[in-house]
C-alpha atoms as a PDB file:
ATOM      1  CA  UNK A   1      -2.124  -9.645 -16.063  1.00  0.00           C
ATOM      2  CA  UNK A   2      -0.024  -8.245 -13.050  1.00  0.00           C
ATOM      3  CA  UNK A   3       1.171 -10.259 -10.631  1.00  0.00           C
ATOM      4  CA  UNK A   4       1.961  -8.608  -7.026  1.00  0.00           C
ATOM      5  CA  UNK A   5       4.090  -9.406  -4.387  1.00  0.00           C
ATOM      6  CA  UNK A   6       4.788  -7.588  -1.263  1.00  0.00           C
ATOM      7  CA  UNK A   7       7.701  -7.349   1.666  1.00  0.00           C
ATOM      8  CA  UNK A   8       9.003  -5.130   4.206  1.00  0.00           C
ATOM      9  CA  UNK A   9       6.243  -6.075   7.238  1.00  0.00           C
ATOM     10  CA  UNK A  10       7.608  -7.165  10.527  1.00  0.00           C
ATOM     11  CA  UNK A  11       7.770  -6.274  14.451  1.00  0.00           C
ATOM     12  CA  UNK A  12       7.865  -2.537  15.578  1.00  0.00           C
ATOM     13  CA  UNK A  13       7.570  -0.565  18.749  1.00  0.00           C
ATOM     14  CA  UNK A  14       4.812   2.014  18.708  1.00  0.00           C
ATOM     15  CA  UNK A  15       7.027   5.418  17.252  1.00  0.00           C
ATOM     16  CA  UNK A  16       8.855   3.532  14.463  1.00  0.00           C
ATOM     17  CA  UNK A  17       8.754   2.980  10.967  1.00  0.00           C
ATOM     18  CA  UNK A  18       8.637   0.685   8.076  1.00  0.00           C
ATOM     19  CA  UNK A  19       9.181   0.525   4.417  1.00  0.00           C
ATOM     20  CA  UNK A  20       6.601  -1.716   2.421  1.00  0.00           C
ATOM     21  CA  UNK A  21       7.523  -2.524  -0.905  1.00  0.00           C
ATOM     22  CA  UNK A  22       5.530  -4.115  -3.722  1.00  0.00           C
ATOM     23  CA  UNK A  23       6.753  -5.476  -6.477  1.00  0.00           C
ATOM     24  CA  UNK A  24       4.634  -5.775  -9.494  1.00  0.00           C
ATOM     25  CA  UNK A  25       5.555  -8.165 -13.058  1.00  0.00           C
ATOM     26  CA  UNK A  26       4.496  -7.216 -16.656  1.00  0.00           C
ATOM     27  CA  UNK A  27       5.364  -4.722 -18.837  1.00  0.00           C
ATOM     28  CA  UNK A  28       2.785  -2.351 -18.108  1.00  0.00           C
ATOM     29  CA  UNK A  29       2.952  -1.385 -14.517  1.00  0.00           C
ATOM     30  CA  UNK A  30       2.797   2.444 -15.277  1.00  0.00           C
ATOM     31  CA  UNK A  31      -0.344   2.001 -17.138  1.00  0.00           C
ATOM     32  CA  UNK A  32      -1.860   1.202 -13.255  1.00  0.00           C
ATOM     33  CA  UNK A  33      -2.628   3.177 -10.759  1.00  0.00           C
ATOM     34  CA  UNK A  34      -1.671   1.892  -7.304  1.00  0.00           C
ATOM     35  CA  UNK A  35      -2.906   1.263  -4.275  1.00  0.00           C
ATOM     36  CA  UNK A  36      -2.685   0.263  -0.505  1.00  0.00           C
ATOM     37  CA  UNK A  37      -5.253  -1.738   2.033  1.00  0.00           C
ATOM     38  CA  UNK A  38      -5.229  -2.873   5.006  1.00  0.00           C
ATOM     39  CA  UNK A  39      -7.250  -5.281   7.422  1.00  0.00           C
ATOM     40  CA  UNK A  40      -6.590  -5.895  10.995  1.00  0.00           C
ATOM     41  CA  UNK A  41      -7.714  -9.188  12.773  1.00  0.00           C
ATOM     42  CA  UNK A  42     -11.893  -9.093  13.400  1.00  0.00           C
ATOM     43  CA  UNK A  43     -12.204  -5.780  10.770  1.00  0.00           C
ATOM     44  CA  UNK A  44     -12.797  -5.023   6.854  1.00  0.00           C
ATOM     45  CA  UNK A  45     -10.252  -4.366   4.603  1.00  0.00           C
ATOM     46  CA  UNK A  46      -9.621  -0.557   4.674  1.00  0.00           C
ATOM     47  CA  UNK A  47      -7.889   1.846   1.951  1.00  0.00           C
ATOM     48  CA  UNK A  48      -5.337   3.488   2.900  1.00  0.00           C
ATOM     49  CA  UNK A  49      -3.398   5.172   0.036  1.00  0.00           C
ATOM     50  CA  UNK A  50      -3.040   5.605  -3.380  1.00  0.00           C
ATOM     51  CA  UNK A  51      -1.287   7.072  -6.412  1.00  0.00           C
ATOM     52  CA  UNK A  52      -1.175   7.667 -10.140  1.00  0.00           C
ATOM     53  CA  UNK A  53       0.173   6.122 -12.918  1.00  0.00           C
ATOM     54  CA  UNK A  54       2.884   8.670 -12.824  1.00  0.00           C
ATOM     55  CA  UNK A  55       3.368   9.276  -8.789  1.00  0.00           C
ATOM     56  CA  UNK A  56       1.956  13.032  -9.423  1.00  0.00           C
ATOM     57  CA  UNK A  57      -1.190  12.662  -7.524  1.00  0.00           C
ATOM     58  CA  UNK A  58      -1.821  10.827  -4.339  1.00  0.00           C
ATOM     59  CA  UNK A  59      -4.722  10.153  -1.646  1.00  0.00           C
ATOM     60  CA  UNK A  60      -4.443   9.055   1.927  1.00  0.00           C
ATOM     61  CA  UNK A  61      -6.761   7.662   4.135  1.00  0.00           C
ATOM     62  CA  UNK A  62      -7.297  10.472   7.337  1.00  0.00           C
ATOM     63  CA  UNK A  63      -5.930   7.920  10.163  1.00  0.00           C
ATOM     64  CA  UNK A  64      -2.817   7.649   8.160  1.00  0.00           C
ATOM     65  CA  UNK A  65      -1.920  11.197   6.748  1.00  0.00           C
ATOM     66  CA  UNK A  66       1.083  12.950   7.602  1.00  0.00           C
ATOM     67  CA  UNK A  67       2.520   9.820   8.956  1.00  0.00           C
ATOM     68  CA  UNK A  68       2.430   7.592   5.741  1.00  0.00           C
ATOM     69  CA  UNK A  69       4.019   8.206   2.581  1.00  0.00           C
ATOM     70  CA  UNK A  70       3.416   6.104  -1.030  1.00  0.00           C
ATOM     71  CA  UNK A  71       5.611   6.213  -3.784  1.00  0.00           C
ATOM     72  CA  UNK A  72       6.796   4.107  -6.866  1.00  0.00           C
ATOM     73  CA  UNK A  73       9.120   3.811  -8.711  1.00  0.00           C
ATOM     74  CA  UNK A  74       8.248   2.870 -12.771  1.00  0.00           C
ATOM     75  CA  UNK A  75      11.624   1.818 -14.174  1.00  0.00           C
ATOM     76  CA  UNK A  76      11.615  -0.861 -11.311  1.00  0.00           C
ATOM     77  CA  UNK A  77       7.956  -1.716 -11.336  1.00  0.00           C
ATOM     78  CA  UNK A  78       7.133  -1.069  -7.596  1.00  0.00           C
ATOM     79  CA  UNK A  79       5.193   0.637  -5.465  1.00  0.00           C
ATOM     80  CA  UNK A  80       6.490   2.214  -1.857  1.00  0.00           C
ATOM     81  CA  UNK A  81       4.828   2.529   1.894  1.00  0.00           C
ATOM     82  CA  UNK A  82       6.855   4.315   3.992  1.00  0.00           C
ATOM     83  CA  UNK A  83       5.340   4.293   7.832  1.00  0.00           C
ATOM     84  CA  UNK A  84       6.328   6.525  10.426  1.00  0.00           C
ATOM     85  CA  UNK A  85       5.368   7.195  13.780  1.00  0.00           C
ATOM     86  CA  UNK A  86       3.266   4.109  13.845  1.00  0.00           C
ATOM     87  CA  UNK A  87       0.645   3.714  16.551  1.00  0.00           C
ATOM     88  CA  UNK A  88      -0.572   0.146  17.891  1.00  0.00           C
ATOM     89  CA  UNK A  89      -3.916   0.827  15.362  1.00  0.00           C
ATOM     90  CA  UNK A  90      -1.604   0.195  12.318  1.00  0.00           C
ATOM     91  CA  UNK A  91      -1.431  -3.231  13.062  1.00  0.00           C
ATOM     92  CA  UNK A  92      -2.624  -4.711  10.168  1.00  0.00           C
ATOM     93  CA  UNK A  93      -2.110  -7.495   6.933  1.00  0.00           C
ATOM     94  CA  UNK A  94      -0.692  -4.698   4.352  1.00  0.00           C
ATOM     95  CA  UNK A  95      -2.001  -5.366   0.591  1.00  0.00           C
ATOM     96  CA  UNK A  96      -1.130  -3.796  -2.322  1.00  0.00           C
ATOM     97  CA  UNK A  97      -3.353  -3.652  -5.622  1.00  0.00           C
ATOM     98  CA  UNK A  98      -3.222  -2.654  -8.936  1.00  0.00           C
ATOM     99  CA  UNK A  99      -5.811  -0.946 -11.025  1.00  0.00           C
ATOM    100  CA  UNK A 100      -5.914  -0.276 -14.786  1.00  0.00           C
ATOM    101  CA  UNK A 101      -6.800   2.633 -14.764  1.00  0.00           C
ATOM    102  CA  UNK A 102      -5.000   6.380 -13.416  1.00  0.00           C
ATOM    103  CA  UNK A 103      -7.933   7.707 -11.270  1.00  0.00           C
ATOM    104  CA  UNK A 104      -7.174   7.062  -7.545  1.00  0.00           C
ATOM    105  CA  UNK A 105      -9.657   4.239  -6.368  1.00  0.00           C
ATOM    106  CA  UNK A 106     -10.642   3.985  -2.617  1.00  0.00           C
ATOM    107  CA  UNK A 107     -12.559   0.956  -2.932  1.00  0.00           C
ATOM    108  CA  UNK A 108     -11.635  -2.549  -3.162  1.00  0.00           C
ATOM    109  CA  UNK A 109     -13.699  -3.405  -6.411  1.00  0.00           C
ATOM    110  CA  UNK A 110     -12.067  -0.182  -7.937  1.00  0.00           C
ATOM    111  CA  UNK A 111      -8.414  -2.608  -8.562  1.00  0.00           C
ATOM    112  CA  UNK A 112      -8.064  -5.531 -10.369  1.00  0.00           C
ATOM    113  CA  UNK A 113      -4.887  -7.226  -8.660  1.00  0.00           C
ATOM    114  CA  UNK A 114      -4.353  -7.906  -5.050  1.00  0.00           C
ATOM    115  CA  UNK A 115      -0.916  -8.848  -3.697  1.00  0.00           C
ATOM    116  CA  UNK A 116      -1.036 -11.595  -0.942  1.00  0.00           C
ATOM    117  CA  UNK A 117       0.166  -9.191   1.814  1.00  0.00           C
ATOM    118  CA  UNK A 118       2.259  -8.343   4.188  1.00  0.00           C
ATOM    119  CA  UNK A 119       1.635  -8.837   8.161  1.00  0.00           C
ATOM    120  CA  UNK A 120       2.610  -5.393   9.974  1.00  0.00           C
ATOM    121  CA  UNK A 121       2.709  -5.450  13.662  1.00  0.00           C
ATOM    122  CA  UNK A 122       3.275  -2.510  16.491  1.00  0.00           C
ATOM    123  CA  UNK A 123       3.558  -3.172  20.226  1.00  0.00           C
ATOM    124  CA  UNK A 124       2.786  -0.783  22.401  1.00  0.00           C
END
């Protein structure tokens, strides 16, 4: 069982950038591979990044490469979204989710734990 919980959403003006953080319990977190979704107001929840048990491999969405960056950390059980030059688009509830399991799912039904999210918001 994992429990997730995730922080760092707010306000921002169209150019700036946030840090999302999710924090994940249980002894096991580097036995999942991560990942993040979004879902704006009237749309599906969209992937937007993920990575490997061990950091070493990652996969971004196209609307978000070269502007997005996921990490984690394993000795403090959490998972990173740093967001740069973000555009009004990125507005969006930011989840994370966990998936046992190191191959880098795109798909919601390819985790197992959701975090509640976090709302990110960027005025243009």
């Amino acid at each position: 069982q994992v429990q997730l919980s995730e922080s760092g959403g707010g306000l921002v003006q169209a150019g700036g950038s946030l840090r999302l953080s999710c924090a994940a319990s249980g002894r096991t977190f580097s036995s999942y591979s991560m990942g993040w979704f979004r879902q704006a107001p009237g749309k599906e929840r969209e992937f937007v990044t993920a990575i490997s048990w061990s950091g070493g491999s990652t996969v971004y969405a196209d609307s978000v490469k070269g502007r997005f960056t996921i990490s984690r950390d394993n000795a403090k059980n959490r998972v990173y979204l740093q967001m740069n030059s973000l555009k009004p688009e990125d507005t969006a509830v930011y989840y994370c989710a966990a998936r046992y399991a190191n191959g880098l799912g795109k798909l919601e039904y390819d985790y197992d734990y959701w975090g509640q999210g976090t709302q990110v918001t960027v005025s243009s």
